[in-house]
PDB file of N, CA and C in Angstrom:
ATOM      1  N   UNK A   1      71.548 143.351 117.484  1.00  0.00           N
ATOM      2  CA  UNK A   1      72.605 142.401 117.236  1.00  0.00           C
ATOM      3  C   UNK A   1      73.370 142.178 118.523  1.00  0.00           C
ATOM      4  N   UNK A   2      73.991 141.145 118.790  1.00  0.00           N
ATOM      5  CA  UNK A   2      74.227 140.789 119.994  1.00  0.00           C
ATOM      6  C   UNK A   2      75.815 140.858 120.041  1.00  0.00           C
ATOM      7  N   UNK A   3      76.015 140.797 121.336  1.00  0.00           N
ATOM      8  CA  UNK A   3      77.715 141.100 121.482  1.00  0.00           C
ATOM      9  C   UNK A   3      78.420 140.018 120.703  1.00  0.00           C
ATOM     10  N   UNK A   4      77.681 138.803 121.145  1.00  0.00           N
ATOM     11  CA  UNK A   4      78.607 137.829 120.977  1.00  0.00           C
ATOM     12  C   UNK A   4      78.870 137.838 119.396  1.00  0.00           C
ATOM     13  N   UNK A   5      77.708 138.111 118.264  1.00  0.00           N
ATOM     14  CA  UNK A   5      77.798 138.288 116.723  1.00  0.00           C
ATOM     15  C   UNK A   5      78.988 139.092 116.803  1.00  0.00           C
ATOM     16  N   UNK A   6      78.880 139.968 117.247  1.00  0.00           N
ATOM     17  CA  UNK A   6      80.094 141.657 116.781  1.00  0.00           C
ATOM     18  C   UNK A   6      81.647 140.831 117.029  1.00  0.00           C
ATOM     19  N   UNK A   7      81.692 139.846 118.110  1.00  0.00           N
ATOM     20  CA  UNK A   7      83.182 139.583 118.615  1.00  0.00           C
ATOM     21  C   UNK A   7      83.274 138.269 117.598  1.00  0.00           C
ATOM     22  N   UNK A   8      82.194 137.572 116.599  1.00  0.00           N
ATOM     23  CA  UNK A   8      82.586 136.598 116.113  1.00  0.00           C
ATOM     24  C   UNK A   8      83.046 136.784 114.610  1.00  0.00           C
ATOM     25  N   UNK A   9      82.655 138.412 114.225  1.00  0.00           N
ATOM     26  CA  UNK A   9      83.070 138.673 113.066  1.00  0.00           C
ATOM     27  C   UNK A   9      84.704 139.350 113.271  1.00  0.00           C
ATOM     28  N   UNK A  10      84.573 140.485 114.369  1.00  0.00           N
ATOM     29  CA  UNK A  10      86.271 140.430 114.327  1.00  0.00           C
ATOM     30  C   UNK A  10      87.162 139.673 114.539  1.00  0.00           C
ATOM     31  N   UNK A  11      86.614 138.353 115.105  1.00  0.00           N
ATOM     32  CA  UNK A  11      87.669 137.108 115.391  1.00  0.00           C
ATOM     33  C   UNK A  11      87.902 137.275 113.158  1.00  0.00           C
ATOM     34  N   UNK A  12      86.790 136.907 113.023  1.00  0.00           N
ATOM     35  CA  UNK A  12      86.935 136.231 111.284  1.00  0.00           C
ATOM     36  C   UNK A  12      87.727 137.401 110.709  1.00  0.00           C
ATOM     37  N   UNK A  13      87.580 138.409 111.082  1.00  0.00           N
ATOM     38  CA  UNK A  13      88.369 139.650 110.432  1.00  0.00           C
ATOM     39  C   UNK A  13      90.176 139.701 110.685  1.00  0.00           C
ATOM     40  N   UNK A  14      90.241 138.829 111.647  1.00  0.00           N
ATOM     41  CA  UNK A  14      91.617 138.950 112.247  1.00  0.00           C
ATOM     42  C   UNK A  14      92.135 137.542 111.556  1.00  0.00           C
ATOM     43  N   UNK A  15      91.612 136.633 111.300  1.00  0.00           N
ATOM     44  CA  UNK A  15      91.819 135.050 110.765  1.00  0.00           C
ATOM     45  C   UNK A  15      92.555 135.178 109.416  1.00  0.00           C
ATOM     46  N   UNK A  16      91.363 136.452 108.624  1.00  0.00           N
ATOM     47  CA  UNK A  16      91.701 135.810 107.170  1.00  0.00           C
ATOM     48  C   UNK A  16      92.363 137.470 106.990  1.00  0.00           C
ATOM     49  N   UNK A  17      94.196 136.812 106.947  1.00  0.00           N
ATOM     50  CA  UNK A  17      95.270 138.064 106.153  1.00  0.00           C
ATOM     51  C   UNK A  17      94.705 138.596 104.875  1.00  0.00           C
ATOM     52  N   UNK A  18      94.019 137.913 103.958  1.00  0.00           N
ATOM     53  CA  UNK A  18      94.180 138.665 102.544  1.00  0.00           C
ATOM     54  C   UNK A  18      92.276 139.841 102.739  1.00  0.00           C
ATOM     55  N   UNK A  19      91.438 139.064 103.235  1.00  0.00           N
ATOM     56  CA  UNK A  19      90.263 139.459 102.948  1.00  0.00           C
ATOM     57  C   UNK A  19      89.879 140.373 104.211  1.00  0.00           C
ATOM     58  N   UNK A  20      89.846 142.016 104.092  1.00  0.00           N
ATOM     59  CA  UNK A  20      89.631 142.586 105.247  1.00  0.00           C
ATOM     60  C   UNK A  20      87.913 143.171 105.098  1.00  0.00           C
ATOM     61  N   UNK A  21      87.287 142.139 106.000  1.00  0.00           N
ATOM     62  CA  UNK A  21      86.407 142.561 105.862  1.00  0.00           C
ATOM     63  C   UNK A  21      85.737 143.228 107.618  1.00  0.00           C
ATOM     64  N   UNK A  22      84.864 144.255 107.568  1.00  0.00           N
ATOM     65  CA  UNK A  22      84.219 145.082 108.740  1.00  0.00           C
ATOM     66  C   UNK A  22      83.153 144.906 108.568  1.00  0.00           C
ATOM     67  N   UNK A  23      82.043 144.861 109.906  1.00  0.00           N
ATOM     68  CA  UNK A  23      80.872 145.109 109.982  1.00  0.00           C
ATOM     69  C   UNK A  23      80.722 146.239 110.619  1.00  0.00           C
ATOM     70  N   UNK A  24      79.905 147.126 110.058  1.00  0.00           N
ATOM     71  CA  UNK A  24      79.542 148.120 110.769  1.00  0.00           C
ATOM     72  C   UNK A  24      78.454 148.227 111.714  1.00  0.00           C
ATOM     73  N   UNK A  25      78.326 147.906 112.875  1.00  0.00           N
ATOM     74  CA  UNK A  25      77.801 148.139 113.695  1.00  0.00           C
ATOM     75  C   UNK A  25      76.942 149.427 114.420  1.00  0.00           C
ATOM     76  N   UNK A  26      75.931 149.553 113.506  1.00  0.00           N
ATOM     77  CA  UNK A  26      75.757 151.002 113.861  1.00  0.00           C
ATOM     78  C   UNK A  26      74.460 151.035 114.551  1.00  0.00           C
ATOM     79  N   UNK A  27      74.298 149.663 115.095  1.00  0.00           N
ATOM     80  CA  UNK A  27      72.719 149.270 116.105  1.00  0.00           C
ATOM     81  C   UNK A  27      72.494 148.492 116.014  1.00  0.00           C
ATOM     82  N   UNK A  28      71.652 148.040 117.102  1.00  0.00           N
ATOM     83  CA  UNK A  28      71.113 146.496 117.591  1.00  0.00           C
ATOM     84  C   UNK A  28      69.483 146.251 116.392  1.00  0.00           C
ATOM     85  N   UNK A  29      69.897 147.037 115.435  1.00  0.00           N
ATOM     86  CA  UNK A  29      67.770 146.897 114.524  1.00  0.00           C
ATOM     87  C   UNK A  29      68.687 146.127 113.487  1.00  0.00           C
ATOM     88  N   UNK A  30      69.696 145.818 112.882  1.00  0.00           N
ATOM     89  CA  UNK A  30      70.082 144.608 111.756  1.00  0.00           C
ATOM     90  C   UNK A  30      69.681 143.657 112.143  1.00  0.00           C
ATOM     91  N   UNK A  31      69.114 142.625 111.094  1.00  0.00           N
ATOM     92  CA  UNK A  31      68.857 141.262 111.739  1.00  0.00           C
ATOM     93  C   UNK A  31      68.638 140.789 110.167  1.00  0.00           C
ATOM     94  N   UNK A  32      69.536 139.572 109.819  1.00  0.00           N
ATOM     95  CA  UNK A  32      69.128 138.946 108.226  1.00  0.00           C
ATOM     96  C   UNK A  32      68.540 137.807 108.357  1.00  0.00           C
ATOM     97  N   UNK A  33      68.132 137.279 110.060  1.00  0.00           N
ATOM     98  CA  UNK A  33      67.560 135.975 110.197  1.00  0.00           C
ATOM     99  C   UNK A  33      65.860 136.190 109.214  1.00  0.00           C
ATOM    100  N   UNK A  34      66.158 134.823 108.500  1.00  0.00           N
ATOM    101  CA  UNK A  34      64.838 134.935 107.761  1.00  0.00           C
ATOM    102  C   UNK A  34      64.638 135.954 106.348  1.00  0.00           C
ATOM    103  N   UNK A  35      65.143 136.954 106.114  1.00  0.00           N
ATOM    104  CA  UNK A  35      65.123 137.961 105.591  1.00  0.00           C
ATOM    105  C   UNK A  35      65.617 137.753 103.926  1.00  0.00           C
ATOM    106  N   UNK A  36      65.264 138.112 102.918  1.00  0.00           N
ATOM    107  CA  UNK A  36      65.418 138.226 101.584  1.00  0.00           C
ATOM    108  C   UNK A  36      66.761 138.933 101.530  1.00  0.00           C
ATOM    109  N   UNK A  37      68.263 138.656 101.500  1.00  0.00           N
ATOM    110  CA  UNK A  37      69.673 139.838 101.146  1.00  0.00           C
ATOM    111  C   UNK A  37      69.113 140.621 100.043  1.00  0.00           C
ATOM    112  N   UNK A  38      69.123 141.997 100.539  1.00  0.00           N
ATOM    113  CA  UNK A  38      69.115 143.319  99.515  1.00  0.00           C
ATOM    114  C   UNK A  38      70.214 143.739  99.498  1.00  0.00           C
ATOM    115  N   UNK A  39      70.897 143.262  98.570  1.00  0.00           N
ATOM    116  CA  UNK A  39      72.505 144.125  98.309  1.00  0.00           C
ATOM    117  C   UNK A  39      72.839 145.097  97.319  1.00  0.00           C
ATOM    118  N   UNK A  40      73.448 146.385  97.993  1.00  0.00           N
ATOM    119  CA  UNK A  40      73.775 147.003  97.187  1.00  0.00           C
ATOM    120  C   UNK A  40      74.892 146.898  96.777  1.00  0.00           C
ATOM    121  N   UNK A  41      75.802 146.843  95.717  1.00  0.00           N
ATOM    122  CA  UNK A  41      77.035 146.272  95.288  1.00  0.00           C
ATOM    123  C   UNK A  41      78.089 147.628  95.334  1.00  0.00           C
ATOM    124  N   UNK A  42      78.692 147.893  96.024  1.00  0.00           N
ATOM    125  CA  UNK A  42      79.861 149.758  95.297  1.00  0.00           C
ATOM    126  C   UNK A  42      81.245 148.992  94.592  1.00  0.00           C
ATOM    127  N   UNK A  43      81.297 149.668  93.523  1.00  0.00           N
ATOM    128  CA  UNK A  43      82.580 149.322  92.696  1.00  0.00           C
ATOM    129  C   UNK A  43      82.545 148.034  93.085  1.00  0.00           C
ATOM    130  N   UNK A  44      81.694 146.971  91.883  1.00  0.00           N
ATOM    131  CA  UNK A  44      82.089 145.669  92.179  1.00  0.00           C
ATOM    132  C   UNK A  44      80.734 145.409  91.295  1.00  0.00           C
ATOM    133  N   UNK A  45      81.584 144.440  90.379  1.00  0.00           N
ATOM    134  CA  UNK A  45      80.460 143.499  88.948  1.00  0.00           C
ATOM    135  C   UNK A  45      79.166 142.547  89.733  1.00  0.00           C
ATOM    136  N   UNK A  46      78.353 143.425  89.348  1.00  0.00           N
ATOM    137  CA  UNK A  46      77.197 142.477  89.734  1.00  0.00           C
ATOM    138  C   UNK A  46      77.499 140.822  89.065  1.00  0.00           C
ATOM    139  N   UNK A  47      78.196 140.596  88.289  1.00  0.00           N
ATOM    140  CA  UNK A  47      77.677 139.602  87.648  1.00  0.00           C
ATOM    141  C   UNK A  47      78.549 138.511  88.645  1.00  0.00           C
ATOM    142  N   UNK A  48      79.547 139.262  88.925  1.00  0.00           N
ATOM    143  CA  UNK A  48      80.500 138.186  89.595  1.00  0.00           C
ATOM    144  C   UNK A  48      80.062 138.043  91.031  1.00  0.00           C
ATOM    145  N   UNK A  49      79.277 139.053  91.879  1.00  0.00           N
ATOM    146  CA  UNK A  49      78.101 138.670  92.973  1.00  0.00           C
ATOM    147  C   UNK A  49      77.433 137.572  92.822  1.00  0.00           C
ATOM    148  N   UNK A  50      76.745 137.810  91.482  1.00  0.00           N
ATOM    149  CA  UNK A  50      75.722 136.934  91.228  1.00  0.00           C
ATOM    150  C   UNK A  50      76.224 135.611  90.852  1.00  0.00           C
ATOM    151  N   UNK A  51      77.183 135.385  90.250  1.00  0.00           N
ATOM    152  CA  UNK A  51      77.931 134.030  90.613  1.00  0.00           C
ATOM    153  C   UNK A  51      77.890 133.259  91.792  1.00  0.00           C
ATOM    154  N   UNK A  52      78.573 134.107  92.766  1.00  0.00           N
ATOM    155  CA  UNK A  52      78.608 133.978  94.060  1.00  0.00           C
ATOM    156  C   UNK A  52      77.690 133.507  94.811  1.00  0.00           C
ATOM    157  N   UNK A  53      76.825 134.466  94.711  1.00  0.00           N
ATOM    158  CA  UNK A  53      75.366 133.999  95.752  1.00  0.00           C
ATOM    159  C   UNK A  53      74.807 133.030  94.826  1.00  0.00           C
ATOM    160  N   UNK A  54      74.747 133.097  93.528  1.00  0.00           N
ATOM    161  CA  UNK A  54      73.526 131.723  92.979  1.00  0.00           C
ATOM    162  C   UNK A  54      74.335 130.375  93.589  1.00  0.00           C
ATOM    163  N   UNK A  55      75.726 130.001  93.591  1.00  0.00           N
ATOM    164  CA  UNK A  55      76.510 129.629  94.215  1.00  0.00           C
ATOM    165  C   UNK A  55      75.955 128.876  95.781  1.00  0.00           C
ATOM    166  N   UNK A  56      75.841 129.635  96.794  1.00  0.00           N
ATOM    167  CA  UNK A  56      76.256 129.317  97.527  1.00  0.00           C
ATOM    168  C   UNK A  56      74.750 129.007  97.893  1.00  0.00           C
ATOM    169  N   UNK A  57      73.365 129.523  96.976  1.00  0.00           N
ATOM    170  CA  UNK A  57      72.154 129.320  97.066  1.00  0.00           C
ATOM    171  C   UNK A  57      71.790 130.148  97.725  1.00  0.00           C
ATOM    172  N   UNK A  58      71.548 131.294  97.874  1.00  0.00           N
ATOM    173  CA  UNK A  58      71.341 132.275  99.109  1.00  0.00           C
ATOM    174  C   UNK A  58      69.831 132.964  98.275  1.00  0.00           C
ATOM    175  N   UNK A  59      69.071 133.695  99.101  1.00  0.00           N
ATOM    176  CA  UNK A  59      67.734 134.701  98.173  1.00  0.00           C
ATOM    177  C   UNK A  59      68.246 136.007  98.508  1.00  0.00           C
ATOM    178  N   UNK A  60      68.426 136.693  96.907  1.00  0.00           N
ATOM    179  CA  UNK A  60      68.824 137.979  96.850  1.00  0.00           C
ATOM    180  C   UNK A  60      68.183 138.849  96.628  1.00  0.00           C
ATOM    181  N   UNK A  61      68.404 139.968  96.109  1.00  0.00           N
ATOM    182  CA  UNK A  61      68.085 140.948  95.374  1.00  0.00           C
ATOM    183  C   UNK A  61      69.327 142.077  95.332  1.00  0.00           C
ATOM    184  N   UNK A  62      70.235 142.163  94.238  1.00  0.00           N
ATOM    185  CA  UNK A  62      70.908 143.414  93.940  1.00  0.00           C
ATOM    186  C   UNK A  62      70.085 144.747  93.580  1.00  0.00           C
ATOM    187  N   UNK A  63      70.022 145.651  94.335  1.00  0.00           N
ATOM    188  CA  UNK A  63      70.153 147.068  94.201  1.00  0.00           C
ATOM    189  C   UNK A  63      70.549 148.157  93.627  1.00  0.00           C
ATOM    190  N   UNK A  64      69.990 149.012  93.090  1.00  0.00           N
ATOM    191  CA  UNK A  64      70.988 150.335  92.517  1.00  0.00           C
ATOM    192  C   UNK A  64      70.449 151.101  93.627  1.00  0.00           C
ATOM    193  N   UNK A  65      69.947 151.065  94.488  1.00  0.00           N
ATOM    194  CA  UNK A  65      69.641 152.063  95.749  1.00  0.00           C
ATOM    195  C   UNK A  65      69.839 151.745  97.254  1.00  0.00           C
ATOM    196  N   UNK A  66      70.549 152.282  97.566  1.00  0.00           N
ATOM    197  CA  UNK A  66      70.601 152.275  99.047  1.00  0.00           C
ATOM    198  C   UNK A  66      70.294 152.221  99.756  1.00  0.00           C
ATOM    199  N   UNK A  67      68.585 153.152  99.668  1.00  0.00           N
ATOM    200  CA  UNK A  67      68.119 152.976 100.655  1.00  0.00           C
ATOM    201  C   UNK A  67      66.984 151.699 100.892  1.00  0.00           C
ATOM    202  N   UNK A  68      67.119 150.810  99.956  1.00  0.00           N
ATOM    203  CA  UNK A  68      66.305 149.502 100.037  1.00  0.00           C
ATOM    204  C   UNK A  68      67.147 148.544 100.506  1.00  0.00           C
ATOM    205  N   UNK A  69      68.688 149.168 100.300  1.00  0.00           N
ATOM    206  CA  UNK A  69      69.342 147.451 100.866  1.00  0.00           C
ATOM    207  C   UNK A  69      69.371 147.536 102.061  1.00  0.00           C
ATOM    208  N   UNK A  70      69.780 146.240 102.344  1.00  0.00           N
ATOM    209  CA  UNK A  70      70.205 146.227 104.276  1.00  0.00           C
ATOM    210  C   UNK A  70      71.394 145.192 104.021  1.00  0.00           C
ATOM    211  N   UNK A  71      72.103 145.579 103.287  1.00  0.00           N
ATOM    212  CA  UNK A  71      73.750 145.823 103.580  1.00  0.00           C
ATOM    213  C   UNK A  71      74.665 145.723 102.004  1.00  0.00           C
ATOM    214  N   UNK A  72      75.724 146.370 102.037  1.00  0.00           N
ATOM    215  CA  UNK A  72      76.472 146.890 101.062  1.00  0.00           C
ATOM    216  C   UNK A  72      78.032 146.004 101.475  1.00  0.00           C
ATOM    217  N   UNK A  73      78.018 145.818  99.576  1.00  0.00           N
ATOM    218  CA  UNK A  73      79.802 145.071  99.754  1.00  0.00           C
ATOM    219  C   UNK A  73      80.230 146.614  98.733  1.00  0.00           C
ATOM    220  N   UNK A  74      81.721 146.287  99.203  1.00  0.00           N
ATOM    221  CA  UNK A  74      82.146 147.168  97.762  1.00  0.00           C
ATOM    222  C   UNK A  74      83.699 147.092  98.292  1.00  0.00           C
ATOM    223  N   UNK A  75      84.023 148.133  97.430  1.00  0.00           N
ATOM    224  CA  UNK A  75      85.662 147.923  97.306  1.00  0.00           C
ATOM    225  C   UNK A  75      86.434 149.015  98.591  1.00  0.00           C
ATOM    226  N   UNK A  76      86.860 148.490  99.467  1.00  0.00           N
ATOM    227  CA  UNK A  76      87.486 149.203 100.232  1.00  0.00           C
ATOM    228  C   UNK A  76      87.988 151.023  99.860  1.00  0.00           C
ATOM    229  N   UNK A  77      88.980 150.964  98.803  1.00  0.00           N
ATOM    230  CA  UNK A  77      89.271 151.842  98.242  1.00  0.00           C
ATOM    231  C   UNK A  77      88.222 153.152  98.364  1.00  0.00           C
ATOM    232  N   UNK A  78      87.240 152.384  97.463  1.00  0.00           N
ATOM    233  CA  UNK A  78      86.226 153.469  96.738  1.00  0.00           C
ATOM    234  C   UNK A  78      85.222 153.607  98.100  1.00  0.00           C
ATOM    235  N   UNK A  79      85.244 152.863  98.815  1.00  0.00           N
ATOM    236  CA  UNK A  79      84.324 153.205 100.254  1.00  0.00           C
ATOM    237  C   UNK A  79      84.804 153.949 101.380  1.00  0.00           C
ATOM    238  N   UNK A  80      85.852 154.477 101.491  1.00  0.00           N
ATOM    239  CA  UNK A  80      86.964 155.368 101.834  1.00  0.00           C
ATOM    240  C   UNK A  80      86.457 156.403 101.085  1.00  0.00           C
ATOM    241  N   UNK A  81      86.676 156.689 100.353  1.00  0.00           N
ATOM    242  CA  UNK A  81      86.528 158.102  99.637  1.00  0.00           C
ATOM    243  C   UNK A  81      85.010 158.411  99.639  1.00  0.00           C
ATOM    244  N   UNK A  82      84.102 157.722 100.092  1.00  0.00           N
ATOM    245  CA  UNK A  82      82.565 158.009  99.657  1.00  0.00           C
ATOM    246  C   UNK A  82      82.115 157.941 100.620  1.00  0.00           C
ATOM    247  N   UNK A  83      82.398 159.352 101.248  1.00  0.00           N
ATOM    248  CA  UNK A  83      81.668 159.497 102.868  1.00  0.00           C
ATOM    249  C   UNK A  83      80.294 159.868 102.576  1.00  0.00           C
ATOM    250  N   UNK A  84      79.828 160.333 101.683  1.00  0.00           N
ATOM    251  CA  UNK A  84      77.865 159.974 101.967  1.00  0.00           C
ATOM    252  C   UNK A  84      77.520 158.928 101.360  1.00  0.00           C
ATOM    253  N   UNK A  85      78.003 157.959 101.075  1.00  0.00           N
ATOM    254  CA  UNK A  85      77.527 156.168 100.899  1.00  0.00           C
ATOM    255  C   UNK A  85      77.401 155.922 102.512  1.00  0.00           C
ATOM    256  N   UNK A  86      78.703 156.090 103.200  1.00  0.00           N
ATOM    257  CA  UNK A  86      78.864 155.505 104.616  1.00  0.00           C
ATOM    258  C   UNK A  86      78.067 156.467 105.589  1.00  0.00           C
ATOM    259  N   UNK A  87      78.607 157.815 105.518  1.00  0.00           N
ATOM    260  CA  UNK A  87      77.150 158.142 106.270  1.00  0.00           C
ATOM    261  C   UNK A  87      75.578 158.151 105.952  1.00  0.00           C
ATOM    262  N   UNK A  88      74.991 157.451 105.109  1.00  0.00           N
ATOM    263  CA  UNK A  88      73.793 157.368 104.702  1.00  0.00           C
ATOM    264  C   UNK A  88      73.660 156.082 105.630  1.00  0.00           C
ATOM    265  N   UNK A  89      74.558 154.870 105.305  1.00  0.00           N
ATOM    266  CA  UNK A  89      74.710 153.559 106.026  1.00  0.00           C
ATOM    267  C   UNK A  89      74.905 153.945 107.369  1.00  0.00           C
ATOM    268  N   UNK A  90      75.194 154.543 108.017  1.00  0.00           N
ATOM    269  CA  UNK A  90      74.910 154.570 109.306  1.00  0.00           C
ATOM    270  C   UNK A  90      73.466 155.210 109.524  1.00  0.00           C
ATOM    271  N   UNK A  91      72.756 156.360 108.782  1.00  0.00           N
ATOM    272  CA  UNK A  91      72.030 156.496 109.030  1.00  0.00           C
ATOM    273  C   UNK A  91      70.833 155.962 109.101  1.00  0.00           C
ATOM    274  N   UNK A  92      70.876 154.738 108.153  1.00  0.00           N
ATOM    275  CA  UNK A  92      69.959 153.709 108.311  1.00  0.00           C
ATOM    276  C   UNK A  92      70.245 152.561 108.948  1.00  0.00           C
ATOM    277  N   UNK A  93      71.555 152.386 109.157  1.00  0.00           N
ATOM    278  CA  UNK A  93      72.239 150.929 110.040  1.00  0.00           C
ATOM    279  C   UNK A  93      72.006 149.998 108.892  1.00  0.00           C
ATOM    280  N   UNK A  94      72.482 150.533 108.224  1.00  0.00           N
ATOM    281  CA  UNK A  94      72.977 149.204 106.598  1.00  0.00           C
ATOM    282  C   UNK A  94      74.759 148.820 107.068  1.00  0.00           C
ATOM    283  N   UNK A  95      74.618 147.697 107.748  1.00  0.00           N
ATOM    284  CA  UNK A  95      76.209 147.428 107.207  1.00  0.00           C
ATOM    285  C   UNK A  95      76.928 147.385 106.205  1.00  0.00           C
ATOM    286  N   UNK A  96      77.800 147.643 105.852  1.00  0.00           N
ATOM    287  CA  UNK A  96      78.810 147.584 105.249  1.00  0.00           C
ATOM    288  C   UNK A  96      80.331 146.163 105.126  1.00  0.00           C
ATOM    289  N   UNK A  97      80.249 145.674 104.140  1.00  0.00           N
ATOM    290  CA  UNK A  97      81.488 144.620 104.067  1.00  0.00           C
ATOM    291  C   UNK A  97      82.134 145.011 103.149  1.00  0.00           C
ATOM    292  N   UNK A  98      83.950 145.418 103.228  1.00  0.00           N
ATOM    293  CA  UNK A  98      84.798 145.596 102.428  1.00  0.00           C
ATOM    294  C   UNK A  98      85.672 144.807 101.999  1.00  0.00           C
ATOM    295  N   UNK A  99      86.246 144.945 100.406  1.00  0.00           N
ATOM    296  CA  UNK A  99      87.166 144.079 100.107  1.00  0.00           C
ATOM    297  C   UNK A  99      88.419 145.211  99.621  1.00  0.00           C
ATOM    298  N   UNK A 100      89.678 144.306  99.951  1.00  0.00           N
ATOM    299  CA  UNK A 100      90.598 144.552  99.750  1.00  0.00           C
ATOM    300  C   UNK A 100      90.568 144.249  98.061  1.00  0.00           C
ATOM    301  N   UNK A 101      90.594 143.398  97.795  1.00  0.00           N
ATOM    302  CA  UNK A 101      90.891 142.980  96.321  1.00  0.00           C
ATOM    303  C   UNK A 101      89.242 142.876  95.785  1.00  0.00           C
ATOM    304  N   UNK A 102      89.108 142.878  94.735  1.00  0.00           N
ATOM    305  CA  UNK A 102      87.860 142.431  93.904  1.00  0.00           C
ATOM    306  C   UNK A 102      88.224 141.392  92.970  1.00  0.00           C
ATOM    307  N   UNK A 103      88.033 140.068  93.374  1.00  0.00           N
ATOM    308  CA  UNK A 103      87.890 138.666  92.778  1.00  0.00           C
ATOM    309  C   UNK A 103      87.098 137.836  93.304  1.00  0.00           C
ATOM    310  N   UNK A 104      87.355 136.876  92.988  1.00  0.00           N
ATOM    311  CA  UNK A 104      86.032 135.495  92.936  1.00  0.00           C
ATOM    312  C   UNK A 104      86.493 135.306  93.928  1.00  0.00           C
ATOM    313  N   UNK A 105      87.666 134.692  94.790  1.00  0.00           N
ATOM    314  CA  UNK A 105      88.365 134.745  96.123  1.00  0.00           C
ATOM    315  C   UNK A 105      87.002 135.353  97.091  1.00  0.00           C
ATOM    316  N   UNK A 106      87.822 136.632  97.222  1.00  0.00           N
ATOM    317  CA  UNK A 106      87.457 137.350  97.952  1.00  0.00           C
ATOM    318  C   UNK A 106      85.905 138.155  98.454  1.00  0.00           C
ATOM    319  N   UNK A 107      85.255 137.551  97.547  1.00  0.00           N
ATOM    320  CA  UNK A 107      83.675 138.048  97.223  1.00  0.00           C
ATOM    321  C   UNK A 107      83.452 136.554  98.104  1.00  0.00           C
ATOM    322  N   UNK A 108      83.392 135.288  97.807  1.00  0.00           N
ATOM    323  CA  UNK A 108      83.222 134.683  98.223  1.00  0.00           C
ATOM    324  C   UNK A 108      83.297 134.398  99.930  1.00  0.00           C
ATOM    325  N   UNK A 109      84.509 134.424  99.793  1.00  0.00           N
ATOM    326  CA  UNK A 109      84.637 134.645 101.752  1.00  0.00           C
ATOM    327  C   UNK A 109      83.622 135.384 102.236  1.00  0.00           C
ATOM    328  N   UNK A 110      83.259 136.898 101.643  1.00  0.00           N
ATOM    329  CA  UNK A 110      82.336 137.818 102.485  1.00  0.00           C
ATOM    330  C   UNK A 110      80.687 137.106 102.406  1.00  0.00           C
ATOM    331  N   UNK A 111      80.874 136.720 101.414  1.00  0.00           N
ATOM    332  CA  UNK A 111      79.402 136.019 100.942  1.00  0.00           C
ATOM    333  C   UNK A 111      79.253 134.409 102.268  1.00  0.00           C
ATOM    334  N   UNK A 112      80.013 133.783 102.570  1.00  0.00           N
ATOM    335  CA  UNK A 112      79.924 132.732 103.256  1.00  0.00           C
ATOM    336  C   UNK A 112      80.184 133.276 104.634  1.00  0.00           C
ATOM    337  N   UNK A 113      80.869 134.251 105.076  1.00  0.00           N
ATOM    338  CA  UNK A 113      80.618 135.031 106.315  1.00  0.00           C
ATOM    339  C   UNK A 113      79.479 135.707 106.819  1.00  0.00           C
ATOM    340  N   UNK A 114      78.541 136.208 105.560  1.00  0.00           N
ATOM    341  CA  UNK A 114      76.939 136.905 104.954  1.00  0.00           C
ATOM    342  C   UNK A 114      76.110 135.362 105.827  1.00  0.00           C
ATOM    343  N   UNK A 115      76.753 134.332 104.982  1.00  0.00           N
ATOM    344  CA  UNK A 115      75.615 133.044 105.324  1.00  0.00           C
ATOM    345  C   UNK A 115      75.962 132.385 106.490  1.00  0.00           C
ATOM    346  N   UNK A 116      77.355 132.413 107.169  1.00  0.00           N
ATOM    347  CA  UNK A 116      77.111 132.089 108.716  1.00  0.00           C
ATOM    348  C   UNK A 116      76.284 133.103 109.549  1.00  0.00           C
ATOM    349  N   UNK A 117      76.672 134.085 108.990  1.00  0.00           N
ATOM    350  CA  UNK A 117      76.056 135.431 110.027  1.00  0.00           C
ATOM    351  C   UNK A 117      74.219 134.857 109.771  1.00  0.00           C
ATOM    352  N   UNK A 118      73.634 134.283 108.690  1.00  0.00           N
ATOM    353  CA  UNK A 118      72.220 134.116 108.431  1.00  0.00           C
ATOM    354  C   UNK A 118      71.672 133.095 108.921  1.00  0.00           C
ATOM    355  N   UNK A 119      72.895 131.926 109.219  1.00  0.00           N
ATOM    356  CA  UNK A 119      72.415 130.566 109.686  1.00  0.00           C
ATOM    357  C   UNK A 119      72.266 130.588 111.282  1.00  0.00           C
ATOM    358  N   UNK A 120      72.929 131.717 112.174  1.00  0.00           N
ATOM    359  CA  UNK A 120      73.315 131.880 113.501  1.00  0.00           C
ATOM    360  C   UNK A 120      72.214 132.222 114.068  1.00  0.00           C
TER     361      UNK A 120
END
């Protein structure tokens, strides 16, 4: 992943007050160009994902395992407290995107930040 990606998501991270979202950067082997989204969802309704992405038209696949996705949303809160979710994600270089709130809002933003990051 390239510098310039890493400095265009903390610009977006600094933009939007309500939605704090991070990429974790844990190596240059992520890449979603082309790629099927395997998401794993933490504390957060698949169904209201799946809103989202059928939405915005994206090709998914939700997860109950970790180690198939290549990248995880979930709830800030509960991703804080679940240090072997996050160290597993580094150990495979699965990013990670957090939300402050869990609503249609806020799922959305990360999901259309997901699809600039895919169109780039």
């Amino acid at each position: 992943m390239s510098k310039q990606l890493q400095k265009l998501i903390l610009s977006k991270q600094l933009e939007d007050g309500k939605t704090e979202v991070f990429f974790s950067t844990f190596g240059e082997s992520f890449n979603l160009e082309s790629k099927q989204l395997v998401i794993y969802p933490y504390s957060l309704s698949h169904n209201l994902l799946k809103e989202v992405l059928l939405k915005m038209g994206l090709k998914f696949v939700l997860t109950n395992e970790i180690k198939k996705a290549n990248l995880i949303i979930g709830f800030k809160k509960h991703l804080k407290q679940n240090f072997k979710l996050t160290s597993l994600a580094k150990q495979k270089n699965i990013p990670i995107y957090a939300l402050n709130e869990v609503n249609l809002y806020q799922v959305t933003k990360v999901v259309q930040l997901i699809h600039q990051l895919i169109a780039e």
